[in-house]
PDB file of N, CA and C in Angstrom:
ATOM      1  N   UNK A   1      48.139 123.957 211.351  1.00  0.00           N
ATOM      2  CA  UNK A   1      48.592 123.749 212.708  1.00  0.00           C
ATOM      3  C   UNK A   1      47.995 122.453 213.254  1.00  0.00           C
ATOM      4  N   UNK A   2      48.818 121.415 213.991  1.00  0.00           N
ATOM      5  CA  UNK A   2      48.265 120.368 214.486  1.00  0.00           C
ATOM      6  C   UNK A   2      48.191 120.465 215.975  1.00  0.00           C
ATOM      7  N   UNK A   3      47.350 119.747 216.930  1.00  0.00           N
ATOM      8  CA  UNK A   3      47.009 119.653 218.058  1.00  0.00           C
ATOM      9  C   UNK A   3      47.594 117.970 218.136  1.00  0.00           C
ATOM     10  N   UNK A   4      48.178 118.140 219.624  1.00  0.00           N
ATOM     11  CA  UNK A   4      48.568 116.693 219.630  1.00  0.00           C
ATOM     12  C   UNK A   4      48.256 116.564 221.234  1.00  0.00           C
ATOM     13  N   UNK A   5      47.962 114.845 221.158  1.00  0.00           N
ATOM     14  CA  UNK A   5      47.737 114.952 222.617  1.00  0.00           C
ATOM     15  C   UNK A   5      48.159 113.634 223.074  1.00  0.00           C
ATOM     16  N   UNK A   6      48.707 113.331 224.323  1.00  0.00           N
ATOM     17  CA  UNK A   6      49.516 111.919 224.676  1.00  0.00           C
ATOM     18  C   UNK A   6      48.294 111.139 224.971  1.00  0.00           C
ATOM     19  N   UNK A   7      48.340 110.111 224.194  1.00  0.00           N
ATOM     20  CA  UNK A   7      46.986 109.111 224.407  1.00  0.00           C
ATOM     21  C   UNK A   7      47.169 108.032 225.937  1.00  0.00           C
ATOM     22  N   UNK A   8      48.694 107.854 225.465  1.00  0.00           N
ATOM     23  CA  UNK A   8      49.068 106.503 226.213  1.00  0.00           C
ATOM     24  C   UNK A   8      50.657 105.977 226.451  1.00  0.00           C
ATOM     25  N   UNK A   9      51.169 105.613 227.388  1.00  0.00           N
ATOM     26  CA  UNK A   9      52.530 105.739 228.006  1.00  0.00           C
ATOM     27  C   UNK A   9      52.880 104.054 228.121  1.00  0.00           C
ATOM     28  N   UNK A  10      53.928 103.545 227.658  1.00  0.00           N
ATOM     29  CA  UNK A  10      53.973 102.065 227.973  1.00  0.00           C
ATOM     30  C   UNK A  10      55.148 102.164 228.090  1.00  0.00           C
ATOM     31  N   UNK A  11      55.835 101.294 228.712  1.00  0.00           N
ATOM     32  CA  UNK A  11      57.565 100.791 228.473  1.00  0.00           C
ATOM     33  C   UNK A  11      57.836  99.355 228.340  1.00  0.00           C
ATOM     34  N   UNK A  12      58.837  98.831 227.363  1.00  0.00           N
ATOM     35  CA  UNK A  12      58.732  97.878 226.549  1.00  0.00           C
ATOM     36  C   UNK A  12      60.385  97.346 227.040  1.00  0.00           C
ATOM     37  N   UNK A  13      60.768  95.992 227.643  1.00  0.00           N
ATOM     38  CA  UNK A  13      62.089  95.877 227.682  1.00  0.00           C
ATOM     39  C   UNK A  13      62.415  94.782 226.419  1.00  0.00           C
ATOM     40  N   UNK A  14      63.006  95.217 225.824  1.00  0.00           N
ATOM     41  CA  UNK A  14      63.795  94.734 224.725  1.00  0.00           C
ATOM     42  C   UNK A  14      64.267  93.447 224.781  1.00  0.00           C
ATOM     43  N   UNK A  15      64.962  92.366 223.987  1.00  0.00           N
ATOM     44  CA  UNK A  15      65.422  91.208 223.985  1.00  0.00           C
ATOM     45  C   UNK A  15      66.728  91.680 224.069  1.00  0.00           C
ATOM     46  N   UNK A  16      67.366  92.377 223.769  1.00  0.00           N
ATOM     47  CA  UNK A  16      69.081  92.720 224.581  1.00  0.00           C
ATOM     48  C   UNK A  16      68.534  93.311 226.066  1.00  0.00           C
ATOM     49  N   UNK A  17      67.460  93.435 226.698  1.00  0.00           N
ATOM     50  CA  UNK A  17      67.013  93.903 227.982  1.00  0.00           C
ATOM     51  C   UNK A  17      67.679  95.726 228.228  1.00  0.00           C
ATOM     52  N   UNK A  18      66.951  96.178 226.817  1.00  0.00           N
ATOM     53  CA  UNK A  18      67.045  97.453 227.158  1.00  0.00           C
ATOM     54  C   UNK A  18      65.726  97.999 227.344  1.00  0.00           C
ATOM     55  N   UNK A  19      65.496  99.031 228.196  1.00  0.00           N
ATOM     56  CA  UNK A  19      64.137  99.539 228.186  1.00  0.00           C
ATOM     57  C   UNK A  19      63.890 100.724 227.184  1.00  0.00           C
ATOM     58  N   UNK A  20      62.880 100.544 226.713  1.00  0.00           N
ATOM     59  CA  UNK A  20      62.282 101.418 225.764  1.00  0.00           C
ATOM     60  C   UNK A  20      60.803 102.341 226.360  1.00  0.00           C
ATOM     61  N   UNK A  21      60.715 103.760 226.318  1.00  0.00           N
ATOM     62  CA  UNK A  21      59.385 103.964 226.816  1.00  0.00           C
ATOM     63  C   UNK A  21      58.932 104.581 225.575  1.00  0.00           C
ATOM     64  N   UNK A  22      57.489 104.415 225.406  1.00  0.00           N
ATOM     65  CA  UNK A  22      56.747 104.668 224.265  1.00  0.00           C
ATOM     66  C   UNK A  22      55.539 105.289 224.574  1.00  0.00           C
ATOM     67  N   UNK A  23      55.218 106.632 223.428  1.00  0.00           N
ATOM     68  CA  UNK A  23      54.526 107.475 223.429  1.00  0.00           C
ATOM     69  C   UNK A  23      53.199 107.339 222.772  1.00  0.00           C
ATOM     70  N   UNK A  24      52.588 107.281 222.929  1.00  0.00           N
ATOM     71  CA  UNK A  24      51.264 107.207 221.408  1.00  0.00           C
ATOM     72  C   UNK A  24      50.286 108.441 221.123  1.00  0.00           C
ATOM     73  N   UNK A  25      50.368 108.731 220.637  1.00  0.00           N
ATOM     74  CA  UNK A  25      49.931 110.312 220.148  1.00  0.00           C
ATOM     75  C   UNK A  25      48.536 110.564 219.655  1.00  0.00           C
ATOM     76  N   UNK A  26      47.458 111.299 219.578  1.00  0.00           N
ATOM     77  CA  UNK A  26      46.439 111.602 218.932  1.00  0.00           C
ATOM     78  C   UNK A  26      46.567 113.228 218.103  1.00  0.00           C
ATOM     79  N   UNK A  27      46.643 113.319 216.881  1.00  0.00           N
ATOM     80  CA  UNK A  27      46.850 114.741 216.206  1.00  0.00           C
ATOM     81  C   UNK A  27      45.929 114.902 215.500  1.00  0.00           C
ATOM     82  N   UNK A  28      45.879 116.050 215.249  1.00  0.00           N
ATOM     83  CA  UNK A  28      44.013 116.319 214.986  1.00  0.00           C
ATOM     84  C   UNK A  28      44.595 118.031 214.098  1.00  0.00           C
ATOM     85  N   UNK A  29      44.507 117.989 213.086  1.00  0.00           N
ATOM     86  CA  UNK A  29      45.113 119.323 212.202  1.00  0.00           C
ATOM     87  C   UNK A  29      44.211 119.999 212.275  1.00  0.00           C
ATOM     88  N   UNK A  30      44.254 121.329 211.512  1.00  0.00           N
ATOM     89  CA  UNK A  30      42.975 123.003 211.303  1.00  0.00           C
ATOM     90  C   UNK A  30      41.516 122.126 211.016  1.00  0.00           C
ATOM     91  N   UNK A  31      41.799 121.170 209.837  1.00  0.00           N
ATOM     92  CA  UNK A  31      40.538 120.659 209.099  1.00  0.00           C
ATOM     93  C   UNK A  31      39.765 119.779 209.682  1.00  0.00           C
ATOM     94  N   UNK A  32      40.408 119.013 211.023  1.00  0.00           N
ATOM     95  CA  UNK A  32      39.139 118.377 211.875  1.00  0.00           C
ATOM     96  C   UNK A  32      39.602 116.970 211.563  1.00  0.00           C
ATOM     97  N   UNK A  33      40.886 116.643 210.698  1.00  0.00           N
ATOM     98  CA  UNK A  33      41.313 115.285 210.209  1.00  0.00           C
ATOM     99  C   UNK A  33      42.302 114.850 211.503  1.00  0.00           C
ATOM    100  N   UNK A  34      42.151 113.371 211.815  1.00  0.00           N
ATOM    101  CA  UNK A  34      42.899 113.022 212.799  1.00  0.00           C
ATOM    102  C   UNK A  34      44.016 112.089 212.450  1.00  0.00           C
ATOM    103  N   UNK A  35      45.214 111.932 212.945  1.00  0.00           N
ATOM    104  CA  UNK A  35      46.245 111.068 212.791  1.00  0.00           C
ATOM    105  C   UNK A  35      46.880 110.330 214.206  1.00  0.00           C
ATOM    106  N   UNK A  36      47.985 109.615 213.710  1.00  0.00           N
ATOM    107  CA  UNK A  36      48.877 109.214 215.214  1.00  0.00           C
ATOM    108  C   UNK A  36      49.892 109.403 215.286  1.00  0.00           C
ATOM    109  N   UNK A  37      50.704 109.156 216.131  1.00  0.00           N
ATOM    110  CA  UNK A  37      52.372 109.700 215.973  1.00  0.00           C
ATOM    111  C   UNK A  37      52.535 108.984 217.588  1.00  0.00           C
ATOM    112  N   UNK A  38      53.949 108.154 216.849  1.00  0.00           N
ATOM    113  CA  UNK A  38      54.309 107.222 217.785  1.00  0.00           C
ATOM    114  C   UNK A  38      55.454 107.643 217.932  1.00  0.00           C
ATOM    115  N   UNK A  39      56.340 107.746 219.191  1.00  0.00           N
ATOM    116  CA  UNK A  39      57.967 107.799 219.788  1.00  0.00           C
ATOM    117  C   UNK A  39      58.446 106.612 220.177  1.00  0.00           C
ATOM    118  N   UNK A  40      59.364 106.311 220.538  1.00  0.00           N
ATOM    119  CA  UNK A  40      59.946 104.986 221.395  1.00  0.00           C
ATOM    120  C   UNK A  40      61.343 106.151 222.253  1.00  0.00           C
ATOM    121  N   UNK A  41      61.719 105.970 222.932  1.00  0.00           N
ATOM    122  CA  UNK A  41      62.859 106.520 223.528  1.00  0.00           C
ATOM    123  C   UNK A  41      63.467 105.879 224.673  1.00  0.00           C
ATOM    124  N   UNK A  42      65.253 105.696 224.340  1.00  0.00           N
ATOM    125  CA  UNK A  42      65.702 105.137 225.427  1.00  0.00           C
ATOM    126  C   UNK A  42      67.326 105.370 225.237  1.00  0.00           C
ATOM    127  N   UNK A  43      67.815 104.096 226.020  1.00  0.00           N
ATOM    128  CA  UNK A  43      69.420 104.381 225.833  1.00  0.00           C
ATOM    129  C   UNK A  43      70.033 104.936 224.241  1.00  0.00           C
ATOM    130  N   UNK A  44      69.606 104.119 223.266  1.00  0.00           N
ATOM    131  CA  UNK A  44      69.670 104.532 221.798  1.00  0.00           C
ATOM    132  C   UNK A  44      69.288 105.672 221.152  1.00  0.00           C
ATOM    133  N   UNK A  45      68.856 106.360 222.322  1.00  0.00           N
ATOM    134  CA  UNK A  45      67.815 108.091 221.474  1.00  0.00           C
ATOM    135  C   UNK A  45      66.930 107.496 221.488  1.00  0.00           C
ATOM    136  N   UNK A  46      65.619 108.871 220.455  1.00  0.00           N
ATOM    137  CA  UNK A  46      64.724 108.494 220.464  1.00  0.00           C
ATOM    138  C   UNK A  46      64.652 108.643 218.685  1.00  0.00           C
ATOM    139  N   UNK A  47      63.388 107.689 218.401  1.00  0.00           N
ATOM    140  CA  UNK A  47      62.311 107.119 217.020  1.00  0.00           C
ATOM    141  C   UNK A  47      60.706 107.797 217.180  1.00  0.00           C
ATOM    142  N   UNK A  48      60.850 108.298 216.329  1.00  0.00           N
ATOM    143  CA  UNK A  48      59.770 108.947 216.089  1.00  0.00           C
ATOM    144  C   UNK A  48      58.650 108.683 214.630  1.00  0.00           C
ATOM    145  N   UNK A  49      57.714 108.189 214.524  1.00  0.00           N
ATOM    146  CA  UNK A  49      56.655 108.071 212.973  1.00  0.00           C
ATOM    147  C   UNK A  49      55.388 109.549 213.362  1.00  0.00           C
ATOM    148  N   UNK A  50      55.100 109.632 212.557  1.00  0.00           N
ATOM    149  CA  UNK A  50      53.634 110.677 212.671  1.00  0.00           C
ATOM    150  C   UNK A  50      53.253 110.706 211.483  1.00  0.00           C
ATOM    151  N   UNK A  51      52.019 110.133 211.536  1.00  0.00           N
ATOM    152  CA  UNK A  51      50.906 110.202 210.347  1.00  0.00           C
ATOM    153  C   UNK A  51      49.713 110.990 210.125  1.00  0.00           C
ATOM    154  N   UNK A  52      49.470 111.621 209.792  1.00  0.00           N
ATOM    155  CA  UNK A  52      48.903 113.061 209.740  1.00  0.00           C
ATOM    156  C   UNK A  52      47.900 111.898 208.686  1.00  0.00           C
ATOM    157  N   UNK A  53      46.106 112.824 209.468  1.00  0.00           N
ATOM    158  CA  UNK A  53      45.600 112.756 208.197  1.00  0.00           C
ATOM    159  C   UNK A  53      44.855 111.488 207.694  1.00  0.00           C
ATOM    160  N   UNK A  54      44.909 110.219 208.984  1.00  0.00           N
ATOM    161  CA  UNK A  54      44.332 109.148 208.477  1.00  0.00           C
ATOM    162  C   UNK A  54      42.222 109.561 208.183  1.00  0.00           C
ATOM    163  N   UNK A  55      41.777 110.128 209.196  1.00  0.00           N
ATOM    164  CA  UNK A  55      40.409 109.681 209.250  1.00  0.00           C
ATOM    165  C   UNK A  55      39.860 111.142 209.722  1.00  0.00           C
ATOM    166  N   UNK A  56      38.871 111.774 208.970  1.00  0.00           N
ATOM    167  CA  UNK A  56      38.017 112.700 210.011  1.00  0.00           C
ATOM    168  C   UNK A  56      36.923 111.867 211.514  1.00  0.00           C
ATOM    169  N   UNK A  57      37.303 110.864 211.317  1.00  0.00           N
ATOM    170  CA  UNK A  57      36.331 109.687 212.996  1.00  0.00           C
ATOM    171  C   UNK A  57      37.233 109.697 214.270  1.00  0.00           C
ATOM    172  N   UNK A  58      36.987 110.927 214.938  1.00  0.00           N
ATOM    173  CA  UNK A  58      37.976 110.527 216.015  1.00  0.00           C
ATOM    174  C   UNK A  58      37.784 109.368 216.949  1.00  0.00           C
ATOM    175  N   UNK A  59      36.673 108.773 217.491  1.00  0.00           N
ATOM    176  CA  UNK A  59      36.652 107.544 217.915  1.00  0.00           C
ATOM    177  C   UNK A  59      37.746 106.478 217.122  1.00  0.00           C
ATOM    178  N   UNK A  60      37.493 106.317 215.861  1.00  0.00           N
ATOM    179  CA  UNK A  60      37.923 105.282 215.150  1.00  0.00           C
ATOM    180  C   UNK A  60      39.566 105.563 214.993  1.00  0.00           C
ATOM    181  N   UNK A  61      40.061 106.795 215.034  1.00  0.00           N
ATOM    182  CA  UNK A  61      41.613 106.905 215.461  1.00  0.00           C
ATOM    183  C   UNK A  61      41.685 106.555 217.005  1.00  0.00           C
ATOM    184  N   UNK A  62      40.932 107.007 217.697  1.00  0.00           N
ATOM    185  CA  UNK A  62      41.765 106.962 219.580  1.00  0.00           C
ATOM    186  C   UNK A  62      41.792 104.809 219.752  1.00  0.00           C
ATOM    187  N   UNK A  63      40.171 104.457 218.386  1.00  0.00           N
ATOM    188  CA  UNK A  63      40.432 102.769 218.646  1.00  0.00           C
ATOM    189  C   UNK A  63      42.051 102.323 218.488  1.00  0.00           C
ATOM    190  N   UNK A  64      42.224 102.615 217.220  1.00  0.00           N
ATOM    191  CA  UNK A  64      43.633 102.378 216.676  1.00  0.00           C
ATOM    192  C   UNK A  64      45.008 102.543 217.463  1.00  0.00           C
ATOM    193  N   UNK A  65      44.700 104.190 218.196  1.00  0.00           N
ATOM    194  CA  UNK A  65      45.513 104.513 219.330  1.00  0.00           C
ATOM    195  C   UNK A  65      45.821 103.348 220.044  1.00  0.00           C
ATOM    196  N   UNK A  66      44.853 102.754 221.134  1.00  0.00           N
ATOM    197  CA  UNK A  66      44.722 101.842 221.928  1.00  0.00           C
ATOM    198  C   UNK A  66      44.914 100.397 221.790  1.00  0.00           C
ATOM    199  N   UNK A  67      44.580 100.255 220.045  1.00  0.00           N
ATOM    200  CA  UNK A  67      45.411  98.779 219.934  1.00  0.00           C
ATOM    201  C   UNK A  67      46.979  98.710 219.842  1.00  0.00           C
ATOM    202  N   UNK A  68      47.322 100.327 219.264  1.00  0.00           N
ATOM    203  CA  UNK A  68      48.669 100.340 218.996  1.00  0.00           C
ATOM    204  C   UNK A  68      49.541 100.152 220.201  1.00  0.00           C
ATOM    205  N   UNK A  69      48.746 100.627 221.462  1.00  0.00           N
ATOM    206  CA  UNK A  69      49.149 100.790 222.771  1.00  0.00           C
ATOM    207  C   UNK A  69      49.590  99.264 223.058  1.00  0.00           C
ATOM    208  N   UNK A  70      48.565  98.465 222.924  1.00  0.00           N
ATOM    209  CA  UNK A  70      48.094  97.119 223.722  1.00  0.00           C
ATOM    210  C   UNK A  70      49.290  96.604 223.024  1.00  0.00           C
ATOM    211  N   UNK A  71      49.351  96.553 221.751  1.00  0.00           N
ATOM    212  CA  UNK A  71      50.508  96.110 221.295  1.00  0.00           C
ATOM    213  C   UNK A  71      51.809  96.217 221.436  1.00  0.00           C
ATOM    214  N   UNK A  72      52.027  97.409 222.073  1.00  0.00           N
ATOM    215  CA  UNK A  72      53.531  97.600 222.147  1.00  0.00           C
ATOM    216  C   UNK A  72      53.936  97.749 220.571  1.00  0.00           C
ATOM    217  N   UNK A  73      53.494  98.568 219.753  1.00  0.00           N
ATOM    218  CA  UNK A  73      53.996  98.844 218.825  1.00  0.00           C
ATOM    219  C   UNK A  73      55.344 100.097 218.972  1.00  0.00           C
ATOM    220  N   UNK A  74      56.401  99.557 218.287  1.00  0.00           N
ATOM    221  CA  UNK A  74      57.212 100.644 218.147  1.00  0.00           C
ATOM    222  C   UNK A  74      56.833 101.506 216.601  1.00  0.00           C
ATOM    223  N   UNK A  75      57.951 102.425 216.738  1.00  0.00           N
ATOM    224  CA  UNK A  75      57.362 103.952 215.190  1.00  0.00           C
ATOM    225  C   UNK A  75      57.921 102.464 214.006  1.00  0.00           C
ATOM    226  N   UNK A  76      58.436 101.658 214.464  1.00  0.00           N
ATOM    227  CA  UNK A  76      59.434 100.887 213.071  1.00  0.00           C
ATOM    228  C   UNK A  76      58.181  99.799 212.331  1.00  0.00           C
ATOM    229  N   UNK A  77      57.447  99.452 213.058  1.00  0.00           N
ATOM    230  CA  UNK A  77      55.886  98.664 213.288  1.00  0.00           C
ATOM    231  C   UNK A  77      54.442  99.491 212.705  1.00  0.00           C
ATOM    232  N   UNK A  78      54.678 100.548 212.992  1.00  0.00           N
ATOM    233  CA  UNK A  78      53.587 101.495 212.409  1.00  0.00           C
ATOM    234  C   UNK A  78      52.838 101.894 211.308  1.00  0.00           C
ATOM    235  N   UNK A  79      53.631 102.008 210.222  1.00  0.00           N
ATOM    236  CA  UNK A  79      53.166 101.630 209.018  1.00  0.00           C
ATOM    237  C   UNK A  79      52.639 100.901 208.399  1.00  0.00           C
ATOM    238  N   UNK A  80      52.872  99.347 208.842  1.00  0.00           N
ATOM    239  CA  UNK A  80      52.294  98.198 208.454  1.00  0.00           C
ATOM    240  C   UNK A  80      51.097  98.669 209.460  1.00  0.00           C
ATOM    241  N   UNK A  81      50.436  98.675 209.902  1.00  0.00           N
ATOM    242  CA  UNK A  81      50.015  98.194 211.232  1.00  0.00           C
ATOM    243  C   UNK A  81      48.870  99.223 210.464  1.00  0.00           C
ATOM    244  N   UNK A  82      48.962 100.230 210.394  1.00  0.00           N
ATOM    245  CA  UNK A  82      47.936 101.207 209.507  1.00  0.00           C
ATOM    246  C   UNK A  82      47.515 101.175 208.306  1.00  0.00           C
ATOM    247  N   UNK A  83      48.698 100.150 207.635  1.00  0.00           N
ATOM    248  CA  UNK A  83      47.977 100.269 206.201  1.00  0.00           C
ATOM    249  C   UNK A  83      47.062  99.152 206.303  1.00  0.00           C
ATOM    250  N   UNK A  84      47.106  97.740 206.888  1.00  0.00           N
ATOM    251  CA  UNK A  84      46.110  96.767 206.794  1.00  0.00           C
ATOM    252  C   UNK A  84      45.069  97.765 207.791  1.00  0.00           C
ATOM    253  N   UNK A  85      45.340  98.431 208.970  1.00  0.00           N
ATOM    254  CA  UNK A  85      43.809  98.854 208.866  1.00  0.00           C
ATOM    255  C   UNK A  85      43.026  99.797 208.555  1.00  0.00           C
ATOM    256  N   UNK A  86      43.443 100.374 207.442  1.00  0.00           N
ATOM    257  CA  UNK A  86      42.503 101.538 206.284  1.00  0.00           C
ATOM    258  C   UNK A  86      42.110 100.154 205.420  1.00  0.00           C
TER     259      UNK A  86
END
């Protein structure tokens, strides 16, 4: 079972000037291991990533959280974005 919790709320207007609002997630499973899970949602539906499982350091996930935030990362961005920082 995972626990999830909304870290951080941004909205992002697009270069066709659509707005996008974006979710950033903190998940934390039975075993005490933490992950992220990002949404984007707007006129287009919504995009969803969730990565289960990066780090038992919850500081060192909520850091990651918060750059992902600052960035305006969308779920399509996410992957890269985690593998350079493991």
């Amino acid at each position: 079972m995972e626990d999830r919790s909304l870290m951080e709320t941004k909205t992002l207007r697009t270069q066709s000037d659509r707005q996008l609002r974006l979710e950033y997630y903190l998940i934390r499973d039975s075993a005490g291991s933490y992950g992220v899970e990002v949404r984007a949602s707007g006129p287009g539906g919504e995009e969803r990533i969730c990565i289960p499982d990066l780090t038992p350091a919850h500081e060192r996930v909520r850091a990651l959280l918060v750059r992902l935030a600052a960035g305006l990362v969308t779920p399509t961005g996410v992957c890269d974005i985690v593998q350079d920082w493991l």
